[in-house]
N, C-alpha and C. Protein backbone atom coordinates (compact mmCIF):
# COMPACT_ATOMS: atom_id res chain seq x y z
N UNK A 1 -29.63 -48.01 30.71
CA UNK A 1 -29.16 -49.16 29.95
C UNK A 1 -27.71 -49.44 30.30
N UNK A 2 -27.23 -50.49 29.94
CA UNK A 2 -25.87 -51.27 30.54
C UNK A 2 -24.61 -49.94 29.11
N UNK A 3 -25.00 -49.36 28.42
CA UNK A 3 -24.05 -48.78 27.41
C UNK A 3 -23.21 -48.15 28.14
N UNK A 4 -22.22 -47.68 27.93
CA UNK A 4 -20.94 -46.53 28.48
C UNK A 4 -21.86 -46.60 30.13
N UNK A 5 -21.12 -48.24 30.33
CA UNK A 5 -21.18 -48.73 31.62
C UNK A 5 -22.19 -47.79 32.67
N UNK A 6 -23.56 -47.73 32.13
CA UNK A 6 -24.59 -47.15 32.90
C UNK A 6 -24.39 -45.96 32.81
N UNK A 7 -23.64 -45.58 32.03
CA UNK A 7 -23.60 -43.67 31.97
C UNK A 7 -24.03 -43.15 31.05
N UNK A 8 -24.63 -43.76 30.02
CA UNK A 8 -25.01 -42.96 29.08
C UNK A 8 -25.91 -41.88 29.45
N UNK A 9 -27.13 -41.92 29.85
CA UNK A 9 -27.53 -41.02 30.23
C UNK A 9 -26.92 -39.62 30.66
N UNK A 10 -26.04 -40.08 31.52
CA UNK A 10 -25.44 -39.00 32.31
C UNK A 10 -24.39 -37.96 30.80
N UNK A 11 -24.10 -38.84 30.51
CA UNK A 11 -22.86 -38.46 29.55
C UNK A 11 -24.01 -37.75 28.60
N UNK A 12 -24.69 -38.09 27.97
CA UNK A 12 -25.72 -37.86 26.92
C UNK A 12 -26.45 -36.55 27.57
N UNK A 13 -26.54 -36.14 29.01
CA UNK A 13 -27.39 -34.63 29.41
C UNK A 13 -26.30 -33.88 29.44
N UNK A 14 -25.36 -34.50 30.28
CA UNK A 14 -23.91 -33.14 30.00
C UNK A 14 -23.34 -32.64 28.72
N UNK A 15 -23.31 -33.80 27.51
CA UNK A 15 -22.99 -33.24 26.48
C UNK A 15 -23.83 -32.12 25.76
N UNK A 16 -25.01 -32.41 26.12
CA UNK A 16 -26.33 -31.32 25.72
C UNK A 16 -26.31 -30.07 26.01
N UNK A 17 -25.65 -30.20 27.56
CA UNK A 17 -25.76 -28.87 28.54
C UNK A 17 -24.60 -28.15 27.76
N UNK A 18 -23.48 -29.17 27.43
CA UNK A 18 -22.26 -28.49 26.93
C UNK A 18 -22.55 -27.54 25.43
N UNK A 19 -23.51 -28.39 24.66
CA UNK A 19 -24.11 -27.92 23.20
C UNK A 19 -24.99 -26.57 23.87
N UNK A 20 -25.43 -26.59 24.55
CA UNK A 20 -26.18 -25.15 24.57
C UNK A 20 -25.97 -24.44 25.38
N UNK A 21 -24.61 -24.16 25.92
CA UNK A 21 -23.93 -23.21 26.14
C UNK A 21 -22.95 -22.29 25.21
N UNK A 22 -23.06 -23.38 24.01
CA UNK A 22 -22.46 -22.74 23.03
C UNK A 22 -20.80 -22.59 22.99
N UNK A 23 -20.12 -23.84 23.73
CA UNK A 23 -18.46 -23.55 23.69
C UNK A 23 -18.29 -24.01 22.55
N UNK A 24 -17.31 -23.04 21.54
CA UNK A 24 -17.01 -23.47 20.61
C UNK A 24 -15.78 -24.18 20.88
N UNK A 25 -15.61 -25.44 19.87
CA UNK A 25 -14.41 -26.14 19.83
C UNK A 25 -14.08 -27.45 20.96
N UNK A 26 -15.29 -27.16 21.63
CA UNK A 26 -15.16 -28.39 23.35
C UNK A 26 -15.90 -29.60 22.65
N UNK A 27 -15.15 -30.73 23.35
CA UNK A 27 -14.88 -32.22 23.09
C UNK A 27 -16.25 -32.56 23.81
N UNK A 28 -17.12 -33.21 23.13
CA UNK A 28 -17.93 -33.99 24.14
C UNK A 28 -17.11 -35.22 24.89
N UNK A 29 -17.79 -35.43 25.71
CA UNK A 29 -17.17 -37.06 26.05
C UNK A 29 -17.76 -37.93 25.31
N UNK A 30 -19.22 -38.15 24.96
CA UNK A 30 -19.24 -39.28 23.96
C UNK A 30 -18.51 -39.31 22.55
N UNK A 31 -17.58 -37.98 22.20
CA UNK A 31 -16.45 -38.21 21.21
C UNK A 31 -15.21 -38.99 21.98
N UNK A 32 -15.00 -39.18 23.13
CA UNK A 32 -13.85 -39.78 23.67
C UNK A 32 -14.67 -41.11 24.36
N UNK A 33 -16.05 -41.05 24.19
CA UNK A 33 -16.02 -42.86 24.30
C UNK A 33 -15.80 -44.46 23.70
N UNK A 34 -15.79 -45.05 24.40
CA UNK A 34 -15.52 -46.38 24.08
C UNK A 34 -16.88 -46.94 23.72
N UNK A 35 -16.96 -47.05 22.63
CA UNK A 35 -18.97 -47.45 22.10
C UNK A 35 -18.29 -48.81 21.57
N UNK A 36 -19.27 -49.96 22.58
CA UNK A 36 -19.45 -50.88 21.72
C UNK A 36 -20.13 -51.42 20.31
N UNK A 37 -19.94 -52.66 19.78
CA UNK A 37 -20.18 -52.68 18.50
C UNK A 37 -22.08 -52.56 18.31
N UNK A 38 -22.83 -53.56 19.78
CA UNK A 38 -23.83 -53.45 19.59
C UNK A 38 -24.55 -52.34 19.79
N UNK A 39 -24.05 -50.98 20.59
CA UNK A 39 -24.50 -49.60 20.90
C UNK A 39 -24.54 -49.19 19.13
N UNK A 40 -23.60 -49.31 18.76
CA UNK A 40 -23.18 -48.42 17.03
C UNK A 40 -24.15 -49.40 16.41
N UNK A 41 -24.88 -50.68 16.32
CA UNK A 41 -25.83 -51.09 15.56
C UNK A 41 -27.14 -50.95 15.93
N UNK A 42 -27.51 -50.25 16.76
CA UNK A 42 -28.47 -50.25 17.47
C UNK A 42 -28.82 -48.99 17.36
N UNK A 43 -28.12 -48.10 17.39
CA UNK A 43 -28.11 -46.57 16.60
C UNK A 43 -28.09 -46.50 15.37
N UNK A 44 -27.21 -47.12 14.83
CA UNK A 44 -27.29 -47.19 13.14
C UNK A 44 -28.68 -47.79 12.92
N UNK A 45 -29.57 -48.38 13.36
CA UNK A 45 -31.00 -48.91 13.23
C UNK A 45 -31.65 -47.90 13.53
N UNK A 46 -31.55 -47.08 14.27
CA UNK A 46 -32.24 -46.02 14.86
C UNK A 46 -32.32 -44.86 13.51
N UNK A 47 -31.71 -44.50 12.93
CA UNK A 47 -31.07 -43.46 12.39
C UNK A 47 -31.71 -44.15 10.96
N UNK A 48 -31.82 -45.58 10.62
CA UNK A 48 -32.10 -46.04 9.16
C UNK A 48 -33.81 -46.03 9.75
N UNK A 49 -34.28 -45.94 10.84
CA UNK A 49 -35.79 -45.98 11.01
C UNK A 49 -35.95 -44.67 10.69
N UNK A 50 -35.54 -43.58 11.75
CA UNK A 50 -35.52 -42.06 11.50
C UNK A 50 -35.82 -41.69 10.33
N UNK A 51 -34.99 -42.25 9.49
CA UNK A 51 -34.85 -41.45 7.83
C UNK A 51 -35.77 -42.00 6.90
N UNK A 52 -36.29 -43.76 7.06
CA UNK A 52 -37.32 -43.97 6.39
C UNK A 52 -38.51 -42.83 6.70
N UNK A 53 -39.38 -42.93 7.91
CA UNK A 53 -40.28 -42.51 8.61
C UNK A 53 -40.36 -41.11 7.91
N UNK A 54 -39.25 -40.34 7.84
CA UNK A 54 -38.94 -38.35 7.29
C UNK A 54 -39.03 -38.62 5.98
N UNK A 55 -39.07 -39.85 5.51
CA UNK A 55 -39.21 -39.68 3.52
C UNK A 55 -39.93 -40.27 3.41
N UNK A 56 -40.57 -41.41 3.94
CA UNK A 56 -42.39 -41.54 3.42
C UNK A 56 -43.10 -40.51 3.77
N UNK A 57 -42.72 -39.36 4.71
CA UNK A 57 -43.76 -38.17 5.33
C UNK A 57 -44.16 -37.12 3.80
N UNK A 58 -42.97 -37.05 2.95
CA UNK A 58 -43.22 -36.17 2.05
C UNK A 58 -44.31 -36.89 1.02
N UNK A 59 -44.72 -38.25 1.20
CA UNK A 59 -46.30 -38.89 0.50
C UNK A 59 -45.56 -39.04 -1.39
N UNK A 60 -44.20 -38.91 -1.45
CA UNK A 60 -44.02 -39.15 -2.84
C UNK A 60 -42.30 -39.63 -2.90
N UNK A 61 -41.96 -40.17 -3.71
CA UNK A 61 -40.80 -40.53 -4.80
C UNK A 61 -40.20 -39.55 -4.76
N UNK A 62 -38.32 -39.86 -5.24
CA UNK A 62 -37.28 -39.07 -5.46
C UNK A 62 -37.28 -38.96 -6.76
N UNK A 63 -37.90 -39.89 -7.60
CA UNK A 63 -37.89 -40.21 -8.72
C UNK A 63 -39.31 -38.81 -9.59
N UNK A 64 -40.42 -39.07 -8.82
CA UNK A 64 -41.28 -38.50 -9.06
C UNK A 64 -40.94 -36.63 -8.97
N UNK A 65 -40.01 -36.46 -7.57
CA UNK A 65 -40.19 -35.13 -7.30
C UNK A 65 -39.28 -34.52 -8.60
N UNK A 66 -38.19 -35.28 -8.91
CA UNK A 66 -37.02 -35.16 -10.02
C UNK A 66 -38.18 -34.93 -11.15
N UNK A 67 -39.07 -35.75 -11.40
CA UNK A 67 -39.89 -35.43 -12.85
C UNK A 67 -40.73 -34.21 -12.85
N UNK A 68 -41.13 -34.12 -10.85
CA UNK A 68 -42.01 -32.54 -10.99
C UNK A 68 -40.96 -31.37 -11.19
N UNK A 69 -40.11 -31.16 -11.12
CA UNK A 69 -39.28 -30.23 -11.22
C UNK A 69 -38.41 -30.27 -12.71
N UNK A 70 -38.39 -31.18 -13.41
CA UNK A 70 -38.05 -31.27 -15.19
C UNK A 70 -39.15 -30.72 -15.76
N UNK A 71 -40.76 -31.01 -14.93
CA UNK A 71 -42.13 -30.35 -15.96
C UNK A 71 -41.83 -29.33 -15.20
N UNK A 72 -41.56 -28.24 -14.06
CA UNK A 72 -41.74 -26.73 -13.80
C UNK A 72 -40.52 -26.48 -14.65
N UNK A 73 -39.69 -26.87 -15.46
CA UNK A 73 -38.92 -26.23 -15.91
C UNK A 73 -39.55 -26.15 -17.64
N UNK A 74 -40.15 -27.53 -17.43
CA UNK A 74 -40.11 -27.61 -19.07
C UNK A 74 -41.76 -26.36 -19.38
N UNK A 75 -42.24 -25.90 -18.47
CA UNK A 75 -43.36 -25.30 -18.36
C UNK A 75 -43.00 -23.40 -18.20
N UNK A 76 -41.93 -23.64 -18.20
CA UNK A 76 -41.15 -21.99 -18.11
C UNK A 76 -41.18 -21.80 -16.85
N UNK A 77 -41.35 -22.49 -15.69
CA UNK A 77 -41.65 -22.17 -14.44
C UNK A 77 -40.11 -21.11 -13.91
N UNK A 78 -40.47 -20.30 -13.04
CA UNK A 78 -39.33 -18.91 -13.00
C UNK A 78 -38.72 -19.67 -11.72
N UNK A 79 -36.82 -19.85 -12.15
CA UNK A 79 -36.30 -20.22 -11.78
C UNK A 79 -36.06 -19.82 -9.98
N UNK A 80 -36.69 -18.34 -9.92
CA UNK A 80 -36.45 -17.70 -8.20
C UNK A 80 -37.59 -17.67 -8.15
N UNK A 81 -38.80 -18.45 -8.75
CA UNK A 81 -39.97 -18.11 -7.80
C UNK A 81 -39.92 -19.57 -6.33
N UNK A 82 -41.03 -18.94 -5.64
CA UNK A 82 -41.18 -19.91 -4.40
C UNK A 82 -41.19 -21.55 -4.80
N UNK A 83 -42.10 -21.25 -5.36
CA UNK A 83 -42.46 -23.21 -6.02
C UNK A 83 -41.19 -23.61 -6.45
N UNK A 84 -40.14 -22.88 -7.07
CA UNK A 84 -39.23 -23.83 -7.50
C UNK A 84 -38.18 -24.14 -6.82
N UNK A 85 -37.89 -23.11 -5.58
CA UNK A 85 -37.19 -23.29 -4.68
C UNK A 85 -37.56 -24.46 -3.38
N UNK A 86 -39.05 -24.14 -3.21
CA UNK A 86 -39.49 -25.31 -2.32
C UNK A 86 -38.99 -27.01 -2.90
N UNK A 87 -39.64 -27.08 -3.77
CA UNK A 87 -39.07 -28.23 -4.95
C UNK A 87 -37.87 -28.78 -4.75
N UNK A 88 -36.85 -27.68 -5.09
CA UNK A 88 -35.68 -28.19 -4.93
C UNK A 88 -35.29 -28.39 -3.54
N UNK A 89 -35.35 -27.62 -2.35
CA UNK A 89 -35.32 -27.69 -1.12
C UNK A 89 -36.31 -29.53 -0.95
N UNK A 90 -37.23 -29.61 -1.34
CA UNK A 90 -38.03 -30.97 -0.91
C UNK A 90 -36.78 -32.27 -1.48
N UNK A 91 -36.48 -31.92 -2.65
CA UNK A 91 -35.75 -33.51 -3.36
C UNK A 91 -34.38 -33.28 -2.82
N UNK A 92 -33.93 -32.43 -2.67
CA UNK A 92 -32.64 -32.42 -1.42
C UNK A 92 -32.76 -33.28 -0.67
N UNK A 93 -33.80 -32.85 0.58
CA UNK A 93 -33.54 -33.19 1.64
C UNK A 93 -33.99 -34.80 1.60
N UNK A 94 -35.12 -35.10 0.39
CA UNK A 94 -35.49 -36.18 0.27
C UNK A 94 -34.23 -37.16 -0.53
N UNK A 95 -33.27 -36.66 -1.07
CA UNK A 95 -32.39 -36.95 -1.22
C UNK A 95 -31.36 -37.64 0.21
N UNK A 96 -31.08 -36.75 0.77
CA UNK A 96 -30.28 -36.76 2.05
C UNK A 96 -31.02 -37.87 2.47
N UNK A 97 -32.18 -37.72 3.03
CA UNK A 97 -32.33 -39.15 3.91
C UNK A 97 -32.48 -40.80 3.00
N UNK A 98 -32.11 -40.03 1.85
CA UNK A 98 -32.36 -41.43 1.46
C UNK A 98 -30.86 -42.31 0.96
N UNK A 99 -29.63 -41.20 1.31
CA UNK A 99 -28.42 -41.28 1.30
C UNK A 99 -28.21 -41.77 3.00
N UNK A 100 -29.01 -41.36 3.90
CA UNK A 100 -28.64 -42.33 5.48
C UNK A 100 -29.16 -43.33 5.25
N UNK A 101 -30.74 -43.41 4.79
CA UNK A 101 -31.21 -45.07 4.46
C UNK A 101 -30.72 -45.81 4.25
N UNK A 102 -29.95 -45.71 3.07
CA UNK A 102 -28.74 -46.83 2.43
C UNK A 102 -27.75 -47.03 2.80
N UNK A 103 -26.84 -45.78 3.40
CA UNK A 103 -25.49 -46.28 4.38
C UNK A 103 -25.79 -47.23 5.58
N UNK A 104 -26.91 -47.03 5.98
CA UNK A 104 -27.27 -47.32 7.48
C UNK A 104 -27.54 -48.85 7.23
N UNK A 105 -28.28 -49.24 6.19
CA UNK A 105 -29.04 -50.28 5.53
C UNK A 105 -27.78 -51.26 5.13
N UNK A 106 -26.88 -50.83 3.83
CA UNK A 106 -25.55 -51.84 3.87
C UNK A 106 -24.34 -51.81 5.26
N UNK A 107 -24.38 -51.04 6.07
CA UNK A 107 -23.70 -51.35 7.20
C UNK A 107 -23.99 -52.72 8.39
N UNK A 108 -25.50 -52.52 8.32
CA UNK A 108 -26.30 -53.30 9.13
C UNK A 108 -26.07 -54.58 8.26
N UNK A 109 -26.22 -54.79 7.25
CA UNK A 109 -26.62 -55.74 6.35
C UNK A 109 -25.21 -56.39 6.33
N UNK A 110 -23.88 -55.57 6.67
CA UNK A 110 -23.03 -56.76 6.44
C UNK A 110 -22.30 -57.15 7.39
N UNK A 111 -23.12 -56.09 8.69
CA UNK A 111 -22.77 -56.88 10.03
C UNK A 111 -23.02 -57.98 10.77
N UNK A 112 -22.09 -58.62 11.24
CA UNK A 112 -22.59 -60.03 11.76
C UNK A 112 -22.89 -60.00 13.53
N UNK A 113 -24.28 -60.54 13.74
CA UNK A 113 -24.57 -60.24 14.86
C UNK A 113 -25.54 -61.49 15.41
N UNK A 114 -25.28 -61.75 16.86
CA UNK A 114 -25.87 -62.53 17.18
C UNK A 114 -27.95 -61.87 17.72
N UNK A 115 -28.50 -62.47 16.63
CA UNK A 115 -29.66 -61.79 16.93
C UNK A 115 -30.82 -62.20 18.02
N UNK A 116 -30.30 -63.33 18.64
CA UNK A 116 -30.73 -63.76 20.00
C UNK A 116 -30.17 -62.69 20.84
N UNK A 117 -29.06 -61.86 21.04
CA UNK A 117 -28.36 -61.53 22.21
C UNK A 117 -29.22 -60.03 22.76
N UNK A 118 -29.54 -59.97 23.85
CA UNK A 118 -30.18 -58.78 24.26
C UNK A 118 -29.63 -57.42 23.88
N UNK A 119 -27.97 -57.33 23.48
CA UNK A 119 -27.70 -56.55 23.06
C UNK A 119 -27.88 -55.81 21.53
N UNK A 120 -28.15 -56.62 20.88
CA UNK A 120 -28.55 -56.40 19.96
C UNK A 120 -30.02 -55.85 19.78
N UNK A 121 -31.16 -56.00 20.78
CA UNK A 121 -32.21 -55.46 20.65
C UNK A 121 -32.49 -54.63 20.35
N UNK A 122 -33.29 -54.26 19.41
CA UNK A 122 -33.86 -52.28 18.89
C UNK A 122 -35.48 -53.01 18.78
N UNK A 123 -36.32 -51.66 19.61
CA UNK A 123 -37.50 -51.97 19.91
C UNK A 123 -38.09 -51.87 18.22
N UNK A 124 -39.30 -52.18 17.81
CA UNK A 124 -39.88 -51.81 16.92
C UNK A 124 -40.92 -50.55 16.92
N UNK A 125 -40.83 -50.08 18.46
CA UNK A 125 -41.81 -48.71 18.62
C UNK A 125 -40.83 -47.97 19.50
N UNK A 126 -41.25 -46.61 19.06
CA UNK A 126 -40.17 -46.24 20.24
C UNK A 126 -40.17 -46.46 21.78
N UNK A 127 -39.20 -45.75 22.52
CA UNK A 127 -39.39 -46.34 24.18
C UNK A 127 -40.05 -45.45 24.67
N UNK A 128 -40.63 -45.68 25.96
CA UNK A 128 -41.69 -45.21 26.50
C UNK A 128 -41.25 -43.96 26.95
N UNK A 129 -42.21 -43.07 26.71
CA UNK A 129 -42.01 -41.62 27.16
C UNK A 129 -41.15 -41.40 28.28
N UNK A 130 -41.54 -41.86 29.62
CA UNK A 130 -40.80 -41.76 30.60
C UNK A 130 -39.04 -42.46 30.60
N UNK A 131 -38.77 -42.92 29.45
CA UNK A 131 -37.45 -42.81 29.13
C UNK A 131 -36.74 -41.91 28.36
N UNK A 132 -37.49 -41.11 27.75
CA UNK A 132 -36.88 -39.69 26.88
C UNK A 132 -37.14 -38.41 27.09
N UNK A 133 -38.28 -38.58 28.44
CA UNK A 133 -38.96 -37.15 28.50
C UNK A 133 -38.20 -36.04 29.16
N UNK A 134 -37.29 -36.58 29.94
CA UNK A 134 -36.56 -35.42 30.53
C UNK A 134 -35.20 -35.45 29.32
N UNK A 135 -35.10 -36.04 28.41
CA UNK A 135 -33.87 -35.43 27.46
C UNK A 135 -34.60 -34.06 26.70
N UNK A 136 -35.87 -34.67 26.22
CA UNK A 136 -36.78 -33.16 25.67
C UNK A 136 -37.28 -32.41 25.86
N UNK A 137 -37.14 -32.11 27.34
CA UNK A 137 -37.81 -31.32 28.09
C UNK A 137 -36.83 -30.20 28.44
């Protein structure tokens, strides 16, 4: 793609290589890049898809999991057993993504963007394997 002038890629495997070598304290270069505005909305879309997708997976409400965990309490349920720790571990994390949802969601929402411009494009499925397969591999 045209981002960090055709380098992303490149920049994006070295920083990886750099993460799992384990230097503590070393600068990636995409911390010292120049990201345009439509790269940062186009990720910020990425990241508000991500987090929907990981909190409809748990099949329930923040609201709901908050009420299952007021009845294991109101039921004497033992504060260190498994169930109540899973519980709380579930509305956390279902918490968390639903704290990126919304940052990601009013950022986008009060950015102004030309939505004809190719730069602005974010697919509605992800991209085709043979564009990510050697990052996960």
């Amino acid at each position: 793609h045209r981002d960090l002038d055709g380098n992303g890629y490149t920049i994006l495997i070295e920083d990886l290589e750099e993460m799992n070598e384990g230097s503590s304290g070393a600068l990636l270069k995409l911390e010292w890049a120049e990201i345009n505005i439509a790269w940062m909305i186009r990720t910020l879309h990425c990241m508000h898809t991500l987090a929907s997708v990981q909190k409809q997976r748990y099949g329930t409400s923040v609201a709901s999991q908050e009420k299952q965990i007021l009845e294991m309490r109101a039921n004497n349920s033992r504060v260190d057993s498994f169930e109540w720790n899973a519980a709380h571990l579930k509305l956390g994390e279902m918490q968390s993504q639903e704290v990126i949802e919304n940052f990601t969601l009013l950022f986008l929402e009060s950015m102004e963007m030309d939505d004809n411009s190719e730069d602005f494009f974010v697919r509605n499925e992800p991209c085709p394997w043979e564009y990510s397969k050697e990052l996960l591999l």
